[in-house]
PDB file of N, CA and C in Angstrom:
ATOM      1  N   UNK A   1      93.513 109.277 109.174  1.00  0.00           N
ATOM      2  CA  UNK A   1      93.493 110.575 108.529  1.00  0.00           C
ATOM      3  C   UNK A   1      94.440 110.565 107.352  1.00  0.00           C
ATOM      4  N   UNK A   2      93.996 111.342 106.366  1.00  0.00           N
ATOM      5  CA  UNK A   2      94.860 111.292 104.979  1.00  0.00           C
ATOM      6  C   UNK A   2      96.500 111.859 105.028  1.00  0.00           C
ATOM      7  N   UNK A   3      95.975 113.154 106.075  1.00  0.00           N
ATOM      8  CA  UNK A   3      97.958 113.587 106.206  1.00  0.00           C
ATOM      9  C   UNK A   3      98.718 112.761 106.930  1.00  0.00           C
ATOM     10  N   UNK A   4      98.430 111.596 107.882  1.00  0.00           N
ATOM     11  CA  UNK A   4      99.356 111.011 108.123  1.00  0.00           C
ATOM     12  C   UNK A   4      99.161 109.455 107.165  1.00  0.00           C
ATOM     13  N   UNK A   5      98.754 109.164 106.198  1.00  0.00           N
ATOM     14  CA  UNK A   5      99.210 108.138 105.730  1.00  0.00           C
ATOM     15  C   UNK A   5      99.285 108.202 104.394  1.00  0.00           C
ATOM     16  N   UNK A   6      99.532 107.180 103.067  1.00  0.00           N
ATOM     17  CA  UNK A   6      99.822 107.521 101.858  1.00  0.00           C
ATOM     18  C   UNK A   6      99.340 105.945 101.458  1.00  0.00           C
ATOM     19  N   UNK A   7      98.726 105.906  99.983  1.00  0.00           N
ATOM     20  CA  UNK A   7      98.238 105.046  99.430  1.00  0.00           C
ATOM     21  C   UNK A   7      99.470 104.413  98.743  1.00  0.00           C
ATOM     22  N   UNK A   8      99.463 102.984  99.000  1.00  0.00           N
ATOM     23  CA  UNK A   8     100.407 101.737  98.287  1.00  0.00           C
ATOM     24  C   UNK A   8      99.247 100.761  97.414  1.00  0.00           C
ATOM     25  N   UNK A   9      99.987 100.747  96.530  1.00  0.00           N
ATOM     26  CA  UNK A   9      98.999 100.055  95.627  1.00  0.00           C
ATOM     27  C   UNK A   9      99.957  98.883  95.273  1.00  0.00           C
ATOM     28  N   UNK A  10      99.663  97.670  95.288  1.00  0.00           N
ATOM     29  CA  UNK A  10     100.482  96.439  94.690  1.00  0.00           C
ATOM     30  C   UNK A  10      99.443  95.839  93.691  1.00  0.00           C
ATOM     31  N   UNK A  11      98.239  95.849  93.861  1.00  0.00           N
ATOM     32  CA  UNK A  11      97.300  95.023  92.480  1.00  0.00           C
ATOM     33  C   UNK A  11      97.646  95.519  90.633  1.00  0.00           C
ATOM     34  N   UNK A  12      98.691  96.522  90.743  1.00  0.00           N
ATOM     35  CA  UNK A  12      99.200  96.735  89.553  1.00  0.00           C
ATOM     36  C   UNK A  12     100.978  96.785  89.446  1.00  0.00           C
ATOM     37  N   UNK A  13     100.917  96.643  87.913  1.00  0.00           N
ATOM     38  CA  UNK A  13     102.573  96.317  87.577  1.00  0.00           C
ATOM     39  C   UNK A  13     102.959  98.039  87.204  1.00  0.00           C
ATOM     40  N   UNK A  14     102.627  99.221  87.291  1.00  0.00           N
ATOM     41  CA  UNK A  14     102.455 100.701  86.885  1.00  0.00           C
ATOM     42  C   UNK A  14     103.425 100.628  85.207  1.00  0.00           C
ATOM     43  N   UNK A  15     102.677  99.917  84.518  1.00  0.00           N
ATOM     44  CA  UNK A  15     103.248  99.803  83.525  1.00  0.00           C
ATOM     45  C   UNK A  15     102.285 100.400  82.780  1.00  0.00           C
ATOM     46  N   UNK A  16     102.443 100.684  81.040  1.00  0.00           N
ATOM     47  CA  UNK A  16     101.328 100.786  80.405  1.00  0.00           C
ATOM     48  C   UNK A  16     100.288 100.209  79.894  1.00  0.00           C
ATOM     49  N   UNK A  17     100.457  99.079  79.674  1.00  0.00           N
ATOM     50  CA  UNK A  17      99.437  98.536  79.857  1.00  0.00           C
ATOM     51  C   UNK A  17      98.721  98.453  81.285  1.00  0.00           C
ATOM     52  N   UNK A  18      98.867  98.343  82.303  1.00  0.00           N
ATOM     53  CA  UNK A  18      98.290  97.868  83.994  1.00  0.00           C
ATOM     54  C   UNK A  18      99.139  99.041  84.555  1.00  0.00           C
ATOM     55  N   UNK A  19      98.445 100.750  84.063  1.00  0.00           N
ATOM     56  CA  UNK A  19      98.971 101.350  84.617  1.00  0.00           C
ATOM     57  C   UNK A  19      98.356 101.765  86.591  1.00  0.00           C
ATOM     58  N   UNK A  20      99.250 102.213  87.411  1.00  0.00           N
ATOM     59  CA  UNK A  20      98.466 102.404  88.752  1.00  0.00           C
ATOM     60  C   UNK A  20      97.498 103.455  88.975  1.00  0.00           C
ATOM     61  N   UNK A  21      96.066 103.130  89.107  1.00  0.00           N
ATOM     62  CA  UNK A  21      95.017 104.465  89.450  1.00  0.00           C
ATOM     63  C   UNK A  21      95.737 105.290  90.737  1.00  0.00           C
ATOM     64  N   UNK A  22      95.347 106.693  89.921  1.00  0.00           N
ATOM     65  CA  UNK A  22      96.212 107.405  91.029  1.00  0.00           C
ATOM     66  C   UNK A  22      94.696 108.467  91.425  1.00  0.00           C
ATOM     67  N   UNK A  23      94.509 108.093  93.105  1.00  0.00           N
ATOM     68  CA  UNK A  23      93.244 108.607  93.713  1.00  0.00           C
ATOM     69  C   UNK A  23      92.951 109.877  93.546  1.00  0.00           C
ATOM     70  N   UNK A  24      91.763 109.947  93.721  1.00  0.00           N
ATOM     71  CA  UNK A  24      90.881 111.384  93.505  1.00  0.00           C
ATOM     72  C   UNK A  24      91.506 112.160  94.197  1.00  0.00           C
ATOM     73  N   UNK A  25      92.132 112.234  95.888  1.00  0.00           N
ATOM     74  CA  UNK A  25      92.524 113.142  96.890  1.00  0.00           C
ATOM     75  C   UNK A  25      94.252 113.491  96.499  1.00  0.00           C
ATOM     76  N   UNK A  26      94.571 112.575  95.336  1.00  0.00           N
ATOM     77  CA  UNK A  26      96.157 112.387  95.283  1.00  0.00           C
ATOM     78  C   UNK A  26      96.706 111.643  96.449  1.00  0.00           C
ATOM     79  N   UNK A  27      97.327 112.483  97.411  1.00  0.00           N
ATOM     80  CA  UNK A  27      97.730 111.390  98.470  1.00  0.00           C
ATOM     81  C   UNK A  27      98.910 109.989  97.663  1.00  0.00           C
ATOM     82  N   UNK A  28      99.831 110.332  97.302  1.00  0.00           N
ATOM     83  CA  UNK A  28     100.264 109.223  96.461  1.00  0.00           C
ATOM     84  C   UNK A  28     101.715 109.714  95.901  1.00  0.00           C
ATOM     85  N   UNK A  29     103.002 108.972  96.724  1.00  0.00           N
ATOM     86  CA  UNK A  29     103.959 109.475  96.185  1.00  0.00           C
ATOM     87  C   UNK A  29     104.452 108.344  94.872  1.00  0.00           C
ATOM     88  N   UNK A  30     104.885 109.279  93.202  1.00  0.00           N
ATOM     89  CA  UNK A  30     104.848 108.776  92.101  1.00  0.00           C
ATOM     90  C   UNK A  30     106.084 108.293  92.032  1.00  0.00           C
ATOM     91  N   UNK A  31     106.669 107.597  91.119  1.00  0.00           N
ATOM     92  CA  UNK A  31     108.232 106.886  91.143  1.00  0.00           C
ATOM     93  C   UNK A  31     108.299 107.026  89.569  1.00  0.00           C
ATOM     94  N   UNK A  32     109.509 107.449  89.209  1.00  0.00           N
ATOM     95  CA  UNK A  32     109.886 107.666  88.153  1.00  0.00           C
ATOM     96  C   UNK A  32     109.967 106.088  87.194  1.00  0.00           C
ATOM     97  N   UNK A  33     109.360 106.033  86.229  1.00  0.00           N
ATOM     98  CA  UNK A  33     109.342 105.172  84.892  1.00  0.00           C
ATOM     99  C   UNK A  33     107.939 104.512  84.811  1.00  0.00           C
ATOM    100  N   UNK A  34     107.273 104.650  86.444  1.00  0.00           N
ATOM    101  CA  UNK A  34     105.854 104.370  86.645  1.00  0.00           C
ATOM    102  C   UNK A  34     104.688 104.992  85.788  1.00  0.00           C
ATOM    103  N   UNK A  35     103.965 104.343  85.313  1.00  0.00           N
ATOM    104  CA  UNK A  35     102.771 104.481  84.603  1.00  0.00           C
ATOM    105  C   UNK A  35     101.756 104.864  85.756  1.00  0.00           C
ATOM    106  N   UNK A  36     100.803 106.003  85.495  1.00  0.00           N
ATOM    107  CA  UNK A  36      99.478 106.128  86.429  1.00  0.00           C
ATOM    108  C   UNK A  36      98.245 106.510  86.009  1.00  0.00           C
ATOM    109  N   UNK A  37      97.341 106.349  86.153  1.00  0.00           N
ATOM    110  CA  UNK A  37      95.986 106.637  85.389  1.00  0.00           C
ATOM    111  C   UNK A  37      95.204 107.589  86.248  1.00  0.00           C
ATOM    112  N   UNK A  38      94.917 108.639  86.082  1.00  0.00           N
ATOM    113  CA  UNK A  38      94.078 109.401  86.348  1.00  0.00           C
ATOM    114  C   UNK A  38      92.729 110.319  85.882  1.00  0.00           C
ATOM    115  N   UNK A  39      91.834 110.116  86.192  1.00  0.00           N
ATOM    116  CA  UNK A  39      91.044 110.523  85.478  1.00  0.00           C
ATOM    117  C   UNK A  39      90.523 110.457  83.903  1.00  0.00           C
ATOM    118  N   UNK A  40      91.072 109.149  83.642  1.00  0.00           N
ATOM    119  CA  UNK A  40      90.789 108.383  82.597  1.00  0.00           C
ATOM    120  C   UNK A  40      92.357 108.690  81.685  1.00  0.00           C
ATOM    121  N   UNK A  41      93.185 109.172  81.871  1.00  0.00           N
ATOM    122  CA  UNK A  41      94.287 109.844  81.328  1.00  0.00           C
ATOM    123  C   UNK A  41      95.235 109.122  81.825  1.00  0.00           C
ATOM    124  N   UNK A  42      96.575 108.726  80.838  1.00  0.00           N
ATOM    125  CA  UNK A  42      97.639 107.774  81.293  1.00  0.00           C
ATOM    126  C   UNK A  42      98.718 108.956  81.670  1.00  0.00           C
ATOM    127  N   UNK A  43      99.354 108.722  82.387  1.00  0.00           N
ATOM    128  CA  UNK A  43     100.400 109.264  82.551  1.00  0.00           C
ATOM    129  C   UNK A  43     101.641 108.848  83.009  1.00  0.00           C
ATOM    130  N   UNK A  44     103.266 109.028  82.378  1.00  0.00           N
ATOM    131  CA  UNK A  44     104.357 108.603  82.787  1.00  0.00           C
ATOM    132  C   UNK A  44     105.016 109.729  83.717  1.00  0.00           C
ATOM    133  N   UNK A  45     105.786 108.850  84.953  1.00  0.00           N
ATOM    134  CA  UNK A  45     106.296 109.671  85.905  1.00  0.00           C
ATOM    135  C   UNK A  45     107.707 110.049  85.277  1.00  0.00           C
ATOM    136  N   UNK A  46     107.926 111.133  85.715  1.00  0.00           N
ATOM    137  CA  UNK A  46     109.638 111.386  84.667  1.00  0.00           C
ATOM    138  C   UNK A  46     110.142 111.914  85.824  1.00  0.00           C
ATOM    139  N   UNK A  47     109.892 111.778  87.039  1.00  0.00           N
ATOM    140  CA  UNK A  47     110.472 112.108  88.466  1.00  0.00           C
ATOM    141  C   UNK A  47     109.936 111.949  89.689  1.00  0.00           C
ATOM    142  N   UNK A  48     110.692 111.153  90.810  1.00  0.00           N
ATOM    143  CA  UNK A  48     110.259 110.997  91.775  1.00  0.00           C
ATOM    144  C   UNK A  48     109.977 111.995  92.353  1.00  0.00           C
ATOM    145  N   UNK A  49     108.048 111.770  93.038  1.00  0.00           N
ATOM    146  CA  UNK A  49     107.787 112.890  93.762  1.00  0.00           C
ATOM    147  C   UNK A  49     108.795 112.868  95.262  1.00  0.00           C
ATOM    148  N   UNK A  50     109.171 111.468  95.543  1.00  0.00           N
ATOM    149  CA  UNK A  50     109.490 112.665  97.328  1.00  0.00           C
ATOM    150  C   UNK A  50     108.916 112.126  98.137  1.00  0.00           C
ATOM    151  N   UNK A  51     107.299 112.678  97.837  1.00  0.00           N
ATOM    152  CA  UNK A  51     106.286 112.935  98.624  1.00  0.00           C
ATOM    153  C   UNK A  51     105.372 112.932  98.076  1.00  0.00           C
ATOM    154  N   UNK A  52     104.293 112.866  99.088  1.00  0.00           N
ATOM    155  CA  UNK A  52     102.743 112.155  98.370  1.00  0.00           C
ATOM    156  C   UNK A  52     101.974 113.878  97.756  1.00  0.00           C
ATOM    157  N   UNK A  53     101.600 113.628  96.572  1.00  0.00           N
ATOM    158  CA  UNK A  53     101.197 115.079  96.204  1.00  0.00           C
ATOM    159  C   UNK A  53     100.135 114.555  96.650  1.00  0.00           C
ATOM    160  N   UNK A  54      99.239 116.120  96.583  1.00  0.00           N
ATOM    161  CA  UNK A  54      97.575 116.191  96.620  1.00  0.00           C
ATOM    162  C   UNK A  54      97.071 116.974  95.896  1.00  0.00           C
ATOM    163  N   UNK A  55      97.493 116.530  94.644  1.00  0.00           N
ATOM    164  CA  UNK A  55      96.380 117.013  93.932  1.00  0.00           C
ATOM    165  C   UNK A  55      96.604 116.049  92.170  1.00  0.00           C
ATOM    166  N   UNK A  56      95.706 116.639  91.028  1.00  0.00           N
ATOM    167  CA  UNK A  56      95.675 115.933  89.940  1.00  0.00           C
ATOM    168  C   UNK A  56      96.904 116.183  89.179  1.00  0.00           C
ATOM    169  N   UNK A  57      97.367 114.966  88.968  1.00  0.00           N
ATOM    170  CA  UNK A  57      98.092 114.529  88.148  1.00  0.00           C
ATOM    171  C   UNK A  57      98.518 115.740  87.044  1.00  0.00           C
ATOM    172  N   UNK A  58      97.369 116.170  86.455  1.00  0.00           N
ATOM    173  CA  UNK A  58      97.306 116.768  85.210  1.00  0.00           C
ATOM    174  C   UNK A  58      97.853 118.016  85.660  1.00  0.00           C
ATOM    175  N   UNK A  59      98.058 118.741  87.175  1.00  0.00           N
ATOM    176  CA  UNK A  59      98.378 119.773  87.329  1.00  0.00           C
ATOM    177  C   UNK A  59      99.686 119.536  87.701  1.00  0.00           C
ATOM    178  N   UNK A  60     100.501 118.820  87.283  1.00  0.00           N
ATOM    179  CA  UNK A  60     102.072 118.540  87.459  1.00  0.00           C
ATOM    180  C   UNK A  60     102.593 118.033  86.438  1.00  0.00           C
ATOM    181  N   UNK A  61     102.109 117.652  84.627  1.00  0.00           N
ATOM    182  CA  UNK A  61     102.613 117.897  83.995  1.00  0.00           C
ATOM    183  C   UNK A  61     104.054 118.962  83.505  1.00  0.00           C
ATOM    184  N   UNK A  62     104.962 118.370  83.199  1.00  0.00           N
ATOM    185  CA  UNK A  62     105.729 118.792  82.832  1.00  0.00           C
ATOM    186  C   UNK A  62     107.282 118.882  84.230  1.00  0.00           C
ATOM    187  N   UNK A  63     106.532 118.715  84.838  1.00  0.00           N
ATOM    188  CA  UNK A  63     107.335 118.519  86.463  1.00  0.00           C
ATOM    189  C   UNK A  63     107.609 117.729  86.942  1.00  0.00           C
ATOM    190  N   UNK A  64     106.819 116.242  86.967  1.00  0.00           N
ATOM    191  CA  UNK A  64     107.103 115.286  88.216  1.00  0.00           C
ATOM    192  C   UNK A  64     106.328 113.946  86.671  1.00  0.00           C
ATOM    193  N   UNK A  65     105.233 114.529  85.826  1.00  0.00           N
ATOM    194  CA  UNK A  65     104.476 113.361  84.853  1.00  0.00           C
ATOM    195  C   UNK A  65     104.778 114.205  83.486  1.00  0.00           C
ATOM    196  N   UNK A  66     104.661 113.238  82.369  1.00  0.00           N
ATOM    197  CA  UNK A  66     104.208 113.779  81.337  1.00  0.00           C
ATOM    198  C   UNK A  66     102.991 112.611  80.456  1.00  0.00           C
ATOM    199  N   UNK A  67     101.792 113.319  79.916  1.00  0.00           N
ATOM    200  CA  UNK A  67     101.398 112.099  78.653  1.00  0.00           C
ATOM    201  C   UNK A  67     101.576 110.925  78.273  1.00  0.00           C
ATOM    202  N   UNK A  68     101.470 110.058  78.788  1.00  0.00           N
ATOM    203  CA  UNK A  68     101.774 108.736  77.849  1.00  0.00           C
ATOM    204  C   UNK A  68     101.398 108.335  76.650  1.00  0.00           C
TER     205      UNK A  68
END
């Protein structure tokens, strides 16, 4: 089940170039300086989530990601 576990991704360096796809459900706690791609959109983490959000990326601008 999704609430008890959280997606680890190692097949990427979360850089910009080989930034990490960050899943449709979210489920995915972000780390600050990390690069993530969502929905075709790059994004830099400017704060550790914590905790695995659930939801898009794009709706935590300015909070946890910004634009790359």
């Amino acid at each position: 089940t999704a609430s008890l576990f959280t997606e680890i991704v190692e097949d990427h360096a979360g850089t910009l170039e080989d930034p990490i796809p960050y899943p449709a459900d979210g489920n995915m706690v972000i780390y600050n300086g990390k690069y993530y791609i969502d929905n075709g959109v790059i994004y830099k983490c400017v704060r550790d989530s914590g905790i695995p959000l659930y939801t898009s990326l794009a709706n935590v601008v300015g909070n946890y990601v910004q634009l790359a």
